[in-house]
Structures are given as C-alpha cells and as structure tokens.
C-alpha atoms as a PDB file:
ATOM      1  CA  UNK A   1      35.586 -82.324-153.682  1.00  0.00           C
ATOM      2  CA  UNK A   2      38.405 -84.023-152.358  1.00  0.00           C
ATOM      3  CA  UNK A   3      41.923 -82.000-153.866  1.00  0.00           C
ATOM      4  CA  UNK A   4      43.612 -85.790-154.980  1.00  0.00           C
ATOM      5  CA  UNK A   5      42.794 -88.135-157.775  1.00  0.00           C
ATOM      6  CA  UNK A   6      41.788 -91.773-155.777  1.00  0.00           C
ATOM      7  CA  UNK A   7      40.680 -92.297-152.405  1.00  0.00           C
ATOM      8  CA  UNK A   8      39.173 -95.488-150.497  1.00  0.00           C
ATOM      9  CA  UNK A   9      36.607 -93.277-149.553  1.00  0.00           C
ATOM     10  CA  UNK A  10      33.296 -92.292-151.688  1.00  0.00           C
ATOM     11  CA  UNK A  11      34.430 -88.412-152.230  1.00  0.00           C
ATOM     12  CA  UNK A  12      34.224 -86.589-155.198  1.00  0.00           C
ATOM     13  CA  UNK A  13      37.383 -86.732-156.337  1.00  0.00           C
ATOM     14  CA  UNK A  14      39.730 -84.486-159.542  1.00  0.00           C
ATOM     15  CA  UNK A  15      39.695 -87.489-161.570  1.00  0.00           C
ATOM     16  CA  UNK A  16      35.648 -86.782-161.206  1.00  0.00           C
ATOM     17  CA  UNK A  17      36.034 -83.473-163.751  1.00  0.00           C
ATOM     18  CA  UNK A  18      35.334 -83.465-167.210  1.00  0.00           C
ATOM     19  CA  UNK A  19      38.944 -82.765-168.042  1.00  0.00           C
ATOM     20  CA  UNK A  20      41.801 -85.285-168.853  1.00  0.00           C
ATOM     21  CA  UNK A  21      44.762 -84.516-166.640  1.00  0.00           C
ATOM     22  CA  UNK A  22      48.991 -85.340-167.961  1.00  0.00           C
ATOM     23  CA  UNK A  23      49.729 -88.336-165.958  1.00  0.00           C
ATOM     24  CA  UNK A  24      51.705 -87.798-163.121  1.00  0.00           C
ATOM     25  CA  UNK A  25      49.683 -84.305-162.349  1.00  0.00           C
ATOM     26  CA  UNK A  26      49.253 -83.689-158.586  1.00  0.00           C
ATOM     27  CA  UNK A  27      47.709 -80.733-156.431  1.00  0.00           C
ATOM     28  CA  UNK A  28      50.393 -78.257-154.930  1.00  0.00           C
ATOM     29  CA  UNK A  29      49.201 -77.130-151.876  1.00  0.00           C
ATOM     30  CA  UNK A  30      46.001 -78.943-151.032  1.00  0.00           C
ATOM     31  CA  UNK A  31      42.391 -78.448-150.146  1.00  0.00           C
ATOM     32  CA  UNK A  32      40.582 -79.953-147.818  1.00  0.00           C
ATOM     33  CA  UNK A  33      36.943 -81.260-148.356  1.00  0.00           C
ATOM     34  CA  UNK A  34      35.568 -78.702-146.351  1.00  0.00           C
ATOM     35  CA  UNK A  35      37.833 -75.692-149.109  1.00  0.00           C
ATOM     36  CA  UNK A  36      37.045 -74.190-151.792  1.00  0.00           C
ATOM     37  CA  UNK A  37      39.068 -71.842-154.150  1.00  0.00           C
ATOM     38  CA  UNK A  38      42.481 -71.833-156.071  1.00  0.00           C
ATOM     39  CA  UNK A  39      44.130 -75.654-156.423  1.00  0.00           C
ATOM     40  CA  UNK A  40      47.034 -75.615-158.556  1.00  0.00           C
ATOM     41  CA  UNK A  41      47.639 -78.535-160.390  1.00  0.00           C
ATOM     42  CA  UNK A  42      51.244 -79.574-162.415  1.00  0.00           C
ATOM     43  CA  UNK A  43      53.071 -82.444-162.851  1.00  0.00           C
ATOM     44  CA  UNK A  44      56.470 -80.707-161.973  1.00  0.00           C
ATOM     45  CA  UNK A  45      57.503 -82.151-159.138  1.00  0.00           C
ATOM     46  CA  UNK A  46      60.069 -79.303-157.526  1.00  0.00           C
ATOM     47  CA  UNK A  47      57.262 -76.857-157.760  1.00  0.00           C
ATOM     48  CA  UNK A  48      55.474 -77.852-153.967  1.00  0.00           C
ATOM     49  CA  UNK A  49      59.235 -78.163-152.889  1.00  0.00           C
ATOM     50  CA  UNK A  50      59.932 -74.268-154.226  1.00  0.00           C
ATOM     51  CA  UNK A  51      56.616 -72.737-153.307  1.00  0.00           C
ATOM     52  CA  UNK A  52      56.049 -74.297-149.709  1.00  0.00           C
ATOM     53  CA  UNK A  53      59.175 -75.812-148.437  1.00  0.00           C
ATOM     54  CA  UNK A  54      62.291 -72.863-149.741  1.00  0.00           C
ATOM     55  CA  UNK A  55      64.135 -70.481-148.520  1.00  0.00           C
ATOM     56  CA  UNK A  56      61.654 -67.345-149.481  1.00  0.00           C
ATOM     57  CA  UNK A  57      58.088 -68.194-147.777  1.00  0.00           C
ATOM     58  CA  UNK A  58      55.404 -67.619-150.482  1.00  0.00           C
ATOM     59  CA  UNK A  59      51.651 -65.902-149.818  1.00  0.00           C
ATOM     60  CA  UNK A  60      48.739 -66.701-149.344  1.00  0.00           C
ATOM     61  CA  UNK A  61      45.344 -65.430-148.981  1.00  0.00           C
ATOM     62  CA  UNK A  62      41.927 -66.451-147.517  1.00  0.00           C
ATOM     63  CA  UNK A  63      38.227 -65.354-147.807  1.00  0.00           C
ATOM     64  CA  UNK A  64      36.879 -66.684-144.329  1.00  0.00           C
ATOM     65  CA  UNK A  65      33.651 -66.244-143.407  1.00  0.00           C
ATOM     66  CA  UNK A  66      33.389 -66.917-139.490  1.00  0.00           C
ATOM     67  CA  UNK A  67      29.831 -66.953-137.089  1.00  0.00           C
ATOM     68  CA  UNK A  68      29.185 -63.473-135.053  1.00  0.00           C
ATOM     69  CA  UNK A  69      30.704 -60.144-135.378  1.00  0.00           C
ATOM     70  CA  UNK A  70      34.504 -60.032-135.737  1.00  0.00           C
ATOM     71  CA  UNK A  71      36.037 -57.203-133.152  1.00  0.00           C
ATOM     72  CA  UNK A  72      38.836 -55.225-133.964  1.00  0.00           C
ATOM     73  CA  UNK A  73      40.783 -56.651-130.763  1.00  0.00           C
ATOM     74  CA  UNK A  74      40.195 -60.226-132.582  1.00  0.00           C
ATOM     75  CA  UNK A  75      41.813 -58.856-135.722  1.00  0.00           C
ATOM     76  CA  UNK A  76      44.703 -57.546-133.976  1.00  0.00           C
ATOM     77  CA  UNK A  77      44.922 -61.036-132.104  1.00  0.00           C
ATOM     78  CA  UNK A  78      44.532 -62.930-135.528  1.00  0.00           C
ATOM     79  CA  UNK A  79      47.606 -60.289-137.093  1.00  0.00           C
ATOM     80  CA  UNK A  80      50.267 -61.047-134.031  1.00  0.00           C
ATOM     81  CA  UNK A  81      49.977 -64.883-134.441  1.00  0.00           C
ATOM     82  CA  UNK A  82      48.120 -66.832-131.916  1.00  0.00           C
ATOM     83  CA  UNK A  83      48.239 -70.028-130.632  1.00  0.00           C
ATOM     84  CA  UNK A  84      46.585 -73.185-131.987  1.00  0.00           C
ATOM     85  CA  UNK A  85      46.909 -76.883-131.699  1.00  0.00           C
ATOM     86  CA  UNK A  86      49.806 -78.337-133.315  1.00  0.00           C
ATOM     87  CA  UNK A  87      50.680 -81.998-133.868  1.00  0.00           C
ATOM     88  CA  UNK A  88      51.004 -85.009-131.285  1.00  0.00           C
ATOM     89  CA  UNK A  89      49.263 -82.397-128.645  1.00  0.00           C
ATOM     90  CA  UNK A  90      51.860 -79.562-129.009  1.00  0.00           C
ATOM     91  CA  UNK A  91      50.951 -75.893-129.069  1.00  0.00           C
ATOM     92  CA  UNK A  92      52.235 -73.870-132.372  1.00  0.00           C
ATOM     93  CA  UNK A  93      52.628 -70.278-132.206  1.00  0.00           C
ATOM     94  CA  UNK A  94      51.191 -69.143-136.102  1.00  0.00           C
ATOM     95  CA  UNK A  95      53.544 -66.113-136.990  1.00  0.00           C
ATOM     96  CA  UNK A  96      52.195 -62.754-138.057  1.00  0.00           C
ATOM     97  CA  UNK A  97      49.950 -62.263-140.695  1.00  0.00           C
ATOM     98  CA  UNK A  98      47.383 -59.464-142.503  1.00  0.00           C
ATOM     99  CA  UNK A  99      43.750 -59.967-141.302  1.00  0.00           C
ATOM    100  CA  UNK A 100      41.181 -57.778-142.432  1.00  0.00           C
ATOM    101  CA  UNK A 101      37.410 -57.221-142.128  1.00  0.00           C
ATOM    102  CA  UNK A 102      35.660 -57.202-145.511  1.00  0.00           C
ATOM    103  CA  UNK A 103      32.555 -57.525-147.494  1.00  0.00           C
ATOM    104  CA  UNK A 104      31.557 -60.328-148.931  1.00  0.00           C
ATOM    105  CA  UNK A 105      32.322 -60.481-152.480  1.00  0.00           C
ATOM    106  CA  UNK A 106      29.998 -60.285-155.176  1.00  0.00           C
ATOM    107  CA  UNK A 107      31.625 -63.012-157.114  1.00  0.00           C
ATOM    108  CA  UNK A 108      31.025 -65.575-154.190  1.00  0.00           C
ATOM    109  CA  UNK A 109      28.229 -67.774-154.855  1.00  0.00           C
ATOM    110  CA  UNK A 110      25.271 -68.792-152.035  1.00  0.00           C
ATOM    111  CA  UNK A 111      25.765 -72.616-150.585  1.00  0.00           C
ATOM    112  CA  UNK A 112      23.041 -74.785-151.488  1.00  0.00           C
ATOM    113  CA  UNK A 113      22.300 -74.711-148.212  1.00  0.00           C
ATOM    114  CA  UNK A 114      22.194 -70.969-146.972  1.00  0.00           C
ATOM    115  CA  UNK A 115      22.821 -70.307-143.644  1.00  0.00           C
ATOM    116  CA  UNK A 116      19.702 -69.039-141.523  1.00  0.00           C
ATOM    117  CA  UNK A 117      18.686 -65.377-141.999  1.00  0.00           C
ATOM    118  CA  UNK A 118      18.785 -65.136-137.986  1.00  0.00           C
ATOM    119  CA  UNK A 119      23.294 -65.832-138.304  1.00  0.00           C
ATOM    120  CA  UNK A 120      25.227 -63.311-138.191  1.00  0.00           C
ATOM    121  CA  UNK A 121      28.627 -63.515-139.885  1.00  0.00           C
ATOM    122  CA  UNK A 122      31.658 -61.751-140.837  1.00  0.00           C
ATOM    123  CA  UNK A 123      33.871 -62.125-143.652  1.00  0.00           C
ATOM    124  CA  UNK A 124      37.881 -61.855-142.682  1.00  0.00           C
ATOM    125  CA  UNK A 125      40.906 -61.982-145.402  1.00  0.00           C
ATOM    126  CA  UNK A 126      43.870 -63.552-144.150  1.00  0.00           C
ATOM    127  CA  UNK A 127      47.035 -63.293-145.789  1.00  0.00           C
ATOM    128  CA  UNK A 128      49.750 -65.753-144.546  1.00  0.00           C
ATOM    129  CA  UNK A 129      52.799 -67.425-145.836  1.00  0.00           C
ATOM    130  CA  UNK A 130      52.869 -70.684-143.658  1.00  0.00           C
ATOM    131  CA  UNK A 131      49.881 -73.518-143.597  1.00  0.00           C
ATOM    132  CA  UNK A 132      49.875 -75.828-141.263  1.00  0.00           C
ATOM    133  CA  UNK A 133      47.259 -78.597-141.122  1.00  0.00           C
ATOM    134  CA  UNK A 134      43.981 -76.705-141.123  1.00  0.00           C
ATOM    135  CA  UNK A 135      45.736 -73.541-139.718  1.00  0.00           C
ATOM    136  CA  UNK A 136      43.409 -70.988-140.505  1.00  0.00           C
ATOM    137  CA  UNK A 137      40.219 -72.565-138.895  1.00  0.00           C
ATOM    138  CA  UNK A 138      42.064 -73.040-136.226  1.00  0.00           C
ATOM    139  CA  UNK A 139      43.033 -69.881-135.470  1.00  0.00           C
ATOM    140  CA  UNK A 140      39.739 -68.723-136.221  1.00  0.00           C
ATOM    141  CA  UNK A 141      38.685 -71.383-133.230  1.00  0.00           C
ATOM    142  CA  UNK A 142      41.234 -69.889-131.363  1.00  0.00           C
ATOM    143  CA  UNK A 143      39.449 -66.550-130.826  1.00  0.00           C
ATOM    144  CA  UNK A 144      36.022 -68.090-130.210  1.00  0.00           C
ATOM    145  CA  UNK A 145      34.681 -68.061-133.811  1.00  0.00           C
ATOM    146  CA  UNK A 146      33.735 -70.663-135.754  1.00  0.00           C
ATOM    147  CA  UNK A 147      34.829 -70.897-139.586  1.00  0.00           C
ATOM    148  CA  UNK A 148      31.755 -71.583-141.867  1.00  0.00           C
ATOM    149  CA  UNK A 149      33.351 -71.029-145.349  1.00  0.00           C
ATOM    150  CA  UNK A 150      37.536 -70.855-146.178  1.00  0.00           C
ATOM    151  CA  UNK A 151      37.895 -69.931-149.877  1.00  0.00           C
ATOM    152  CA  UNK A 152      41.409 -69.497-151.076  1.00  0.00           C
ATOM    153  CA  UNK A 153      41.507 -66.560-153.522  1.00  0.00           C
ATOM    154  CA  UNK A 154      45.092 -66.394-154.270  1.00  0.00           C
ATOM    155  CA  UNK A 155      48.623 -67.649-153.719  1.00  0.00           C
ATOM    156  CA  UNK A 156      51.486 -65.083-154.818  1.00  0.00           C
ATOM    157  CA  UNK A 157      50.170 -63.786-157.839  1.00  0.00           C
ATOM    158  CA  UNK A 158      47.678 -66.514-159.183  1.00  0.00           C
ATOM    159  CA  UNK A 159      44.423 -65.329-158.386  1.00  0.00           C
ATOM    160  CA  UNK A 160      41.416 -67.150-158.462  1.00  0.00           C
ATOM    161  CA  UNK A 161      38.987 -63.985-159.846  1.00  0.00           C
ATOM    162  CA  UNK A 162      35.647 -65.651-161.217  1.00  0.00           C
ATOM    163  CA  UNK A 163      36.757 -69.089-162.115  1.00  0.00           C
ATOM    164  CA  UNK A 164      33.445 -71.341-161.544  1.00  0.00           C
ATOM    165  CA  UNK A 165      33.590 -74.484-158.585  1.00  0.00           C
ATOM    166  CA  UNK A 166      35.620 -77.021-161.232  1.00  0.00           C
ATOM    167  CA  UNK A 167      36.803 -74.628-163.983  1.00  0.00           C
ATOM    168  CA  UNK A 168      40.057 -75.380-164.805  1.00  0.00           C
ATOM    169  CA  UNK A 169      42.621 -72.744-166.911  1.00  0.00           C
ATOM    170  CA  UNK A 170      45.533 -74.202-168.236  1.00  0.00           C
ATOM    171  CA  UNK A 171      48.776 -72.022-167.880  1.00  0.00           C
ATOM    172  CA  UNK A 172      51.992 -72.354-169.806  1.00  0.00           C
ATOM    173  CA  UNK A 173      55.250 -72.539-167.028  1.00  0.00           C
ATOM    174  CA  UNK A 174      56.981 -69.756-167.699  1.00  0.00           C
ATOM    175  CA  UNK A 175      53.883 -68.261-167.093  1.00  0.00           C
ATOM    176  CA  UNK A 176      53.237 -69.845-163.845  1.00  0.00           C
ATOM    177  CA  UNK A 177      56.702 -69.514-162.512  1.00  0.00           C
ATOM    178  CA  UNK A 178      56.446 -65.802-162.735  1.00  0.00           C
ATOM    179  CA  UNK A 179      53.144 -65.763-160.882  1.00  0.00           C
ATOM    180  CA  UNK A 180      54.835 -67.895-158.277  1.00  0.00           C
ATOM    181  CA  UNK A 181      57.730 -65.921-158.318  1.00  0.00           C
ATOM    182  CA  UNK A 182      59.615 -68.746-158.553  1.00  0.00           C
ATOM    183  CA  UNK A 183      62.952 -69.724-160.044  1.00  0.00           C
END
C-alpha cells in the first residue's frame, strides 16, 4: 500500500481501507510501497513540521531484515554513520545511530511469498532520528547487504505492538502529543 490517498498509478492506496478518514488527513512521515509498520495519520498540519523538521530531532526505530549473516564489524559500521547516496549524485554522511542484532519477532507475520528455506537472513533494529529518502536500505546497501523487509515499529513513544497490516487506532491529541513528545 501506497502511504497517500490518490495516485495516477494503480497502487493500493489509504483511501482503499474500510475506514472514513476527516478531510484534510495526511500521513506524517511516509512509507514507501516497499514499508510496512507505524503510519501516523492527522489532519494537523504543524505536526510533520514539529516531529521531523524542529529543533529537538525525534526517534525512530526499524525492524530490518537484511540477506546473509550480519557481523559485528557491520553493526559497528551501521552505529558510526556511513555513507550513502544522497540527492543530485552527492554523498551524505547518515549520523550515528543504535543498531542491533535481534530475533525475529513473534508478532511479525510470514510474506505471502516466503523467502527460500536455503536464505539466510538477519534481523537488525535501527534506531535513528533523521530519514532521508530511503535511508535505511541504503545504508543497509552500503555494507553489502541487501534489505528484504523494513518494518517501522515505533516513532518516539507510539509503538506499533500487534496492530494488523491496515488496522487503524484512533488517538485523541493530547494523547498523541505526549507520545510525540511534542509541544
């Protein structure tokens, strides 16, 4: 699903859920089609300008599930920043960030098209407070792996837990603005 409401293109698309949306709501912080995870949704507007473009940089975290065995000198390489492509053919240093090694979760559901039982993968969590343009698979790429699932889990303190692929929770602001730690 594509994280907008219309598109030229034939995507599934929000407008697609069985939910009827305020007018004027829009995604903070998108997804791309190849995402899955946590999409917020409001239709108050200074909310993407607080969260992603003020003075106090905001988390974010990643389940990543990347081909071959992740080594510990890739973490480390992943945590210092690393260097990716950046617009226009520039190079962009990503700052530091947390990278782990984990276990899949339990609560992450099979594609509907597993990989082969021959692939081995690894599953990193990467906790960052900038996103540019399809950062995290490309610093994956960076260190020679390639990304085969990004599911955002969280950002700040809105956390994705067991919500099903569409599920949608409605929060009240207040609410949300705490979670956000925003002001």
């Amino acid at each position: 699903m594509v994280s907008q409401f219309v598109s030229s293109h034939p995507v599934r698309l929000l407008s697609d859920l069985d939910f009827t949306f305020p007018e004027g709501t829009h995604a903070i912080g998108r997804l791309d089609q190849n995402s899955e995870g946590l999409l917020l949704l409001t239709t108050n507007k200074k909310i993407t300008r607080l969260l992603f473009q003020g003075a106090v940089p905001h988390v974010r975290t990643y389940l990543v599930q990347v081909k071959n065995k992740v080594l510990p000198e890739t973490i480390k390489a992943l945590s210092n920043g690393i260097a990716i492509s950046g617009t226009e053919g520039t190079t962009y240093r990503t700052n530091p960030c947390d990278v782990q090694l984990v276990n899949k979760p339990e609560w992450i559901q099979e594609l509907e098209k597993p990989l082969h039982k021959n692939v081995i993968s690894s599953w990193l969590e990467i906790t960052l407070t900038e996103g540019k343009f399809h950062q995290v698979r490309k610093m994956v790429a960076a260190v020679n792996h390639r990304c085969l699932r990004l599911i955002r889990i969280s950002i700040e303190d809105i956390v994705v837990n067991n919500l099903a692929p569409g599920e949608i929770v409605e929060v009240a602001e207040d609410y949300f603005f705490s979670k956000l730690k925003l002001k």
